[in-house]
Every structure is written in structure tokens, then in C-alpha cells.
N, C-alpha and C. Protein backbone atom coordinates (compact mmCIF):
# COMPACT_ATOMS: atom_id res chain seq x y z
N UNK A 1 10.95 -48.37 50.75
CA UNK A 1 10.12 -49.43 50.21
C UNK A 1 10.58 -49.76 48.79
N UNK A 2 10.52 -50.82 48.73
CA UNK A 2 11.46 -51.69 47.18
C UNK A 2 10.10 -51.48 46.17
N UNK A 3 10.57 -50.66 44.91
CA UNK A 3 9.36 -50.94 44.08
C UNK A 3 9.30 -52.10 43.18
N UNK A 4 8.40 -52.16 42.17
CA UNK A 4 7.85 -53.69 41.31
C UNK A 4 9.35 -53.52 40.51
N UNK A 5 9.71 -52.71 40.00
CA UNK A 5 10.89 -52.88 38.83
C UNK A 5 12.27 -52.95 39.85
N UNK A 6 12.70 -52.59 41.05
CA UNK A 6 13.60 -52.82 41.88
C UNK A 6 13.69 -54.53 42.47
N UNK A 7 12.44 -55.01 42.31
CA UNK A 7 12.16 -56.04 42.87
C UNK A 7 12.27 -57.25 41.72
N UNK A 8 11.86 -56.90 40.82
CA UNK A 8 12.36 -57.70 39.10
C UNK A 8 13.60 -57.59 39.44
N UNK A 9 14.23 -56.17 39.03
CA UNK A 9 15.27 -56.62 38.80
C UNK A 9 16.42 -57.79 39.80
N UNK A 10 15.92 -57.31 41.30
CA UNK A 10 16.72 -58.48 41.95
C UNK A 10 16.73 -59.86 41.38
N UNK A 11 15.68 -59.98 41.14
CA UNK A 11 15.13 -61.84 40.58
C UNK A 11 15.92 -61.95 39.86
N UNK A 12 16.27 -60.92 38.34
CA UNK A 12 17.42 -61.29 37.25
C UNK A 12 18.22 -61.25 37.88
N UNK A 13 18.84 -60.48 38.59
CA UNK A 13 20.17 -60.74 38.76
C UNK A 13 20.74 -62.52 40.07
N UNK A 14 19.64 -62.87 40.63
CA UNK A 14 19.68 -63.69 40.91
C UNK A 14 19.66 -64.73 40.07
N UNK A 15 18.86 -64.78 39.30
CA UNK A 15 18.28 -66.01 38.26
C UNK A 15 20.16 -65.78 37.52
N UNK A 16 20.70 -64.48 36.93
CA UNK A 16 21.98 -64.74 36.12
C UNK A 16 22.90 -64.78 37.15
N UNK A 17 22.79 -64.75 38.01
CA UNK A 17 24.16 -65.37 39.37
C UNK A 17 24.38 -66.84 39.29
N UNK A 18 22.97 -67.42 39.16
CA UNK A 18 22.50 -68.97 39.74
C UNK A 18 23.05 -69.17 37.99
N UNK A 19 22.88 -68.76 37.30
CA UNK A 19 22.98 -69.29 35.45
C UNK A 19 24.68 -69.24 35.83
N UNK A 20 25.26 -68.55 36.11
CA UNK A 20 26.95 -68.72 35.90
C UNK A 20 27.15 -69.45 36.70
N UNK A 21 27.26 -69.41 37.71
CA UNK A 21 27.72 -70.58 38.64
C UNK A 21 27.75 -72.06 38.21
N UNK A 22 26.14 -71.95 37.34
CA UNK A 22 26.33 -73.43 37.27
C UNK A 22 27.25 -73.64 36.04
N UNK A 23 27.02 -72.71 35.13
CA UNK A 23 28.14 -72.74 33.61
C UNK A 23 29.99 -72.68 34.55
N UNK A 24 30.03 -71.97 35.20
CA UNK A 24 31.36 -72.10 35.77
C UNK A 24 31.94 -73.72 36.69
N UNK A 25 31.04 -74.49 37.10
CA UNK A 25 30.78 -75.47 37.64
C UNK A 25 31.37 -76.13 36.47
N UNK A 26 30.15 -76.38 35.56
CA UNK A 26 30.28 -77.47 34.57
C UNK A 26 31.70 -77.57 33.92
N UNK A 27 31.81 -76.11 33.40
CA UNK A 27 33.29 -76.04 32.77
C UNK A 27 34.24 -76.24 33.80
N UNK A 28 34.68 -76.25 34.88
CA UNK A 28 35.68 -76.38 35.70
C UNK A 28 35.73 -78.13 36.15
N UNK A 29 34.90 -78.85 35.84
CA UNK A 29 34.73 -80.19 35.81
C UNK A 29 34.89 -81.05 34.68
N UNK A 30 35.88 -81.68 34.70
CA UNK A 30 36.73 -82.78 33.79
C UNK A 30 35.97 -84.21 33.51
N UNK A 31 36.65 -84.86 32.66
CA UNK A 31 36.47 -86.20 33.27
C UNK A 31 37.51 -86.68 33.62
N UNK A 32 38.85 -86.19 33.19
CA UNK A 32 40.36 -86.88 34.04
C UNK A 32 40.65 -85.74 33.86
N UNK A 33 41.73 -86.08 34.91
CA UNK A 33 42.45 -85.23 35.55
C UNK A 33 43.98 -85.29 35.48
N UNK A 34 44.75 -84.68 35.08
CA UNK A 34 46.10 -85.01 35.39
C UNK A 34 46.92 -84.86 36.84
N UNK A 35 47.89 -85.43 36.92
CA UNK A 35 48.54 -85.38 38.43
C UNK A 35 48.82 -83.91 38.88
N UNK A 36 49.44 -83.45 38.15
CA UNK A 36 49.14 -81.14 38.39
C UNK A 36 47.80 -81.16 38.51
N UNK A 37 47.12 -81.40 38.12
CA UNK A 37 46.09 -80.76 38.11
C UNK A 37 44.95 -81.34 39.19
N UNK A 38 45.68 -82.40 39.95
CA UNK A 38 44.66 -83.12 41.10
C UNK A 38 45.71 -82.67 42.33
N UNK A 39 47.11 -82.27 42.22
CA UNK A 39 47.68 -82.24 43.34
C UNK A 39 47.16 -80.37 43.58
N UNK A 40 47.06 -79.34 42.69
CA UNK A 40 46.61 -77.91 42.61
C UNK A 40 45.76 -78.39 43.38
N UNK A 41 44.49 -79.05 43.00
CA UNK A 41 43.20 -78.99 43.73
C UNK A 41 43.15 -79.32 44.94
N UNK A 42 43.75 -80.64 45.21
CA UNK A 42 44.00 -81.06 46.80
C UNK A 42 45.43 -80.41 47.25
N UNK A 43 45.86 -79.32 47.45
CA UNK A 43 46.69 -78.95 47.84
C UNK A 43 48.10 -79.67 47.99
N UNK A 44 48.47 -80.24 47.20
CA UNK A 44 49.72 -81.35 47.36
C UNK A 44 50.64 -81.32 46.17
N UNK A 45 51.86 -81.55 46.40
CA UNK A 45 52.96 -81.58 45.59
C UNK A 45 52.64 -82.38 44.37
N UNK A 46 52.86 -82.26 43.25
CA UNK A 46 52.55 -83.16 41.93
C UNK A 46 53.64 -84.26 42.13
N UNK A 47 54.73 -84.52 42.64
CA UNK A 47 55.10 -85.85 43.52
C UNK A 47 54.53 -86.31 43.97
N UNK A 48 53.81 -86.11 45.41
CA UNK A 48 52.92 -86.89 46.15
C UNK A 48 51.69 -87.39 45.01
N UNK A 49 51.02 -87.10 44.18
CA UNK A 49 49.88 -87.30 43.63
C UNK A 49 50.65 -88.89 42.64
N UNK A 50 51.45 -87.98 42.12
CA UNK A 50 52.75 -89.56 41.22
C UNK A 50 52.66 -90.64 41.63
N UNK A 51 53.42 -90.46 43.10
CA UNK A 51 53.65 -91.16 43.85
C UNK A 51 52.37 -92.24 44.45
N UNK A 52 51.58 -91.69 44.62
CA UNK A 52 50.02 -92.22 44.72
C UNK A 52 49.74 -92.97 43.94
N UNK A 53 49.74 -92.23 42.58
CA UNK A 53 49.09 -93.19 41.81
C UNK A 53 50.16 -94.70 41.23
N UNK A 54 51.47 -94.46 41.48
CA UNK A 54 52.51 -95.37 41.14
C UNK A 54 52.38 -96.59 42.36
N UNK A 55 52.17 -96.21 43.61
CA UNK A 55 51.85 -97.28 44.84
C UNK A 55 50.52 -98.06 45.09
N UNK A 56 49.08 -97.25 44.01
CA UNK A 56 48.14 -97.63 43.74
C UNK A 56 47.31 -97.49 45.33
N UNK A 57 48.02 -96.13 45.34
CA UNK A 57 47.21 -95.61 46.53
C UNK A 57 45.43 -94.90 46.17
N UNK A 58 45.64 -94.63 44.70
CA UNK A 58 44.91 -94.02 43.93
C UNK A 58 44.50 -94.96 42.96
N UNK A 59 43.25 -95.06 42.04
CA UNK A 59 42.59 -95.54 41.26
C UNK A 59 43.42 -94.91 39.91
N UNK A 60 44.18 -95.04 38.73
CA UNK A 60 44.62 -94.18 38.04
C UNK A 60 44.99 -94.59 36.47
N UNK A 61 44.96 -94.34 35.81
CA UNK A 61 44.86 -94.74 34.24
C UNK A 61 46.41 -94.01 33.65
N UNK A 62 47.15 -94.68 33.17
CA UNK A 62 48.20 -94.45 31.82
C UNK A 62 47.77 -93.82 30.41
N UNK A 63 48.27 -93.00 30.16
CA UNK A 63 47.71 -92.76 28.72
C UNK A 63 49.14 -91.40 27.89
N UNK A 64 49.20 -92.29 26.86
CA UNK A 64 50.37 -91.30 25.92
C UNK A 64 49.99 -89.75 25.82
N UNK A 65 51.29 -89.41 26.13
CA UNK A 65 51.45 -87.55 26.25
C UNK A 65 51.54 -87.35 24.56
N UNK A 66 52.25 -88.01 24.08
CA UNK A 66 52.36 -87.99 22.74
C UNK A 66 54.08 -87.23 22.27
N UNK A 67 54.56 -87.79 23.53
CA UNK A 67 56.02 -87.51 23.28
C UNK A 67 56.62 -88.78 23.28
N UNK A 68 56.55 -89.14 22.29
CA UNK A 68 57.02 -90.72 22.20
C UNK A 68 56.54 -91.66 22.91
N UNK A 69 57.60 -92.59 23.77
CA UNK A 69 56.72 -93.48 24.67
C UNK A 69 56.43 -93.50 25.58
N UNK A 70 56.46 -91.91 26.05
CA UNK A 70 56.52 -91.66 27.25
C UNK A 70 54.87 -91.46 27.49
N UNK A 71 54.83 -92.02 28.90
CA UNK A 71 52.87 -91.75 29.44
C UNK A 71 53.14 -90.79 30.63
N UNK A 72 51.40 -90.47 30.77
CA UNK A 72 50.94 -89.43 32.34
C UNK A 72 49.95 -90.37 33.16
N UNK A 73 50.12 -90.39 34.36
CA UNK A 73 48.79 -90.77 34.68
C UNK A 73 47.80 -89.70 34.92
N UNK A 74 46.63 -90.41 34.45
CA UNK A 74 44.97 -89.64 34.52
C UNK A 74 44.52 -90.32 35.89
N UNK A 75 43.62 -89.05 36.35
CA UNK A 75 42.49 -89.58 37.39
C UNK A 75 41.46 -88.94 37.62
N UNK A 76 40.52 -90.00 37.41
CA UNK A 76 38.93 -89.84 36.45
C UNK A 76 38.26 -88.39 38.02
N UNK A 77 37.25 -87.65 37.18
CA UNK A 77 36.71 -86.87 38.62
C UNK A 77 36.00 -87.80 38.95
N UNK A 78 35.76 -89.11 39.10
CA UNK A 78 34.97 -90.05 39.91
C UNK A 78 35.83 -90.59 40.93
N UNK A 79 37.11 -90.31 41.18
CA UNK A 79 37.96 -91.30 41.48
C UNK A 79 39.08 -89.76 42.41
N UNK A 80 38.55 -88.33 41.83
CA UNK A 80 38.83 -87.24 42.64
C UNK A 80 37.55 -87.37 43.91
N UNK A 81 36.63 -87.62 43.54
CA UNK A 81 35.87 -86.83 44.14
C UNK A 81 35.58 -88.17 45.39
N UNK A 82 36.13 -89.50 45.14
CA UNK A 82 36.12 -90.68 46.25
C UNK A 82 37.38 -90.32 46.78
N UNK A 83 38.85 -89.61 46.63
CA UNK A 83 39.47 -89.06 47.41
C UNK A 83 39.07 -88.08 48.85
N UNK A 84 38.34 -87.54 47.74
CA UNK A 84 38.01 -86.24 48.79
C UNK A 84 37.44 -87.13 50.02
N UNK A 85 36.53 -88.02 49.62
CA UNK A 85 35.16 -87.92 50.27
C UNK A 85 35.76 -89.53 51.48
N UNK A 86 36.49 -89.90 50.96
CA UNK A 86 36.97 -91.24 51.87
C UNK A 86 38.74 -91.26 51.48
N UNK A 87 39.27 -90.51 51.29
CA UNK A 87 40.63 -90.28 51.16
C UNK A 87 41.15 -91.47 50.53
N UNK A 88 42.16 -91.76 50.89
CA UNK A 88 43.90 -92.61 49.90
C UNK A 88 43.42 -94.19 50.27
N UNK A 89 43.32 -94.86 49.13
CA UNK A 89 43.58 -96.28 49.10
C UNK A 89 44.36 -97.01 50.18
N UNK A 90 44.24 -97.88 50.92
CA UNK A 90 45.05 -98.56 51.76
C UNK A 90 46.38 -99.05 50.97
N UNK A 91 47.56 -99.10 51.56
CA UNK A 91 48.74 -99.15 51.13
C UNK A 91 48.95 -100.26 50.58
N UNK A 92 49.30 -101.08 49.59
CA UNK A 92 49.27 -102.40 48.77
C UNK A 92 50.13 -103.21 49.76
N UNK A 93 49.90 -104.03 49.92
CA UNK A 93 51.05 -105.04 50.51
C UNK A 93 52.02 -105.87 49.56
N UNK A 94 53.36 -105.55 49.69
CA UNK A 94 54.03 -106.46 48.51
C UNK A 94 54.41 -107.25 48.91
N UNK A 95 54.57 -108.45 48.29
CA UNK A 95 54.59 -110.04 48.75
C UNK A 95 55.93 -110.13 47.74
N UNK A 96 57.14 -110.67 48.40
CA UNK A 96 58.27 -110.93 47.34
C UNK A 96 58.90 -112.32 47.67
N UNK A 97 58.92 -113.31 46.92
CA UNK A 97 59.21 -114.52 47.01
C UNK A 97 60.38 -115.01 46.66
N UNK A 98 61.51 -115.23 47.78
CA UNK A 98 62.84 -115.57 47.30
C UNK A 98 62.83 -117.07 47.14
């Protein structure tokens, strides 16, 4: 039979399980994302993610690395998390006019 202080203590340690999780949550959530760091998460080559966002398969933002003029693309966790949930942009159609 579980006594009153065996039975507390479960509650804390529940109540500080439920407290990290959500602190581990919050911190593990961005607001952009870099292409490593969205292809790690969805299991995919940091090419394929490039590549995505260069065909505008992906929703994706430019922004200076700060190595001259060179840029990365970002992609917002609003724009991870519409991957997940309804996958890759339909393929652009290019129209070329000779």
C-alpha cells in the first residue's frame, strides 16, 4: 500500500517531468531554420532541402551568413511544420519564351 509521502512524492516528480519537457520543447523550437538543420529533422540530405528551397518547392527566405555576399536559405518553423503536415510545394512550372 502507497503511503501519503510516497504518493506526494509521485505528483513532484510528475509535475517536474511535465516542467522539462515543456522547457525542452520550447528551447528545441526556432523561428528559422537553416537547410542542415531542416534536412537533420526530416531525415534528408542538406542538398535535397537546397534544392527545395532553390525550385520553390519550399516557402524559404535568403539572408547573409556574413561571409561576404554570400547568403543561406532560412525556413520559418511555420513553414517546417506545413511540410510535415501537407508535404512539398507543387513543382513550379517554367514558362520560357523564345
Amino acid at each position: 500500500m502507497e503511503t501519503h509521502q510516497e504518493h506526494s512524492l509521485d505528483e513532484r516528480l510528475a509535475r517536474i517531468e511535465a516542467a522539462l519537457t515543456a522547457l525542452v520543447s520550447e528551447q528545441t523550437r526556432k523561428e528559422f531554420y537553416s537547410t542542415s538543420e531542416v534536412a537533420e529533422i526530416l531525415g534528408k540530405a542538406e542538398f535535397t532541402v537546397r534544392e527545395w528551397c532553390r525550385l520553390g518547392r519550399v516557402h524559404a527566405l535568403k539572408r547573409s551568413t556574413g561571409r561576404g555576399r554570400s547568403q543561406e536559405w532560412m525556413i520559418s518553423d511555420d513553414e517546417l511544420t506545413r511540410i510535415r503536415n501537407e508535404g512539398l510545394l507543387p513543382q513550379p512550372k517554367f514558362h520560357i519564351d523564345f
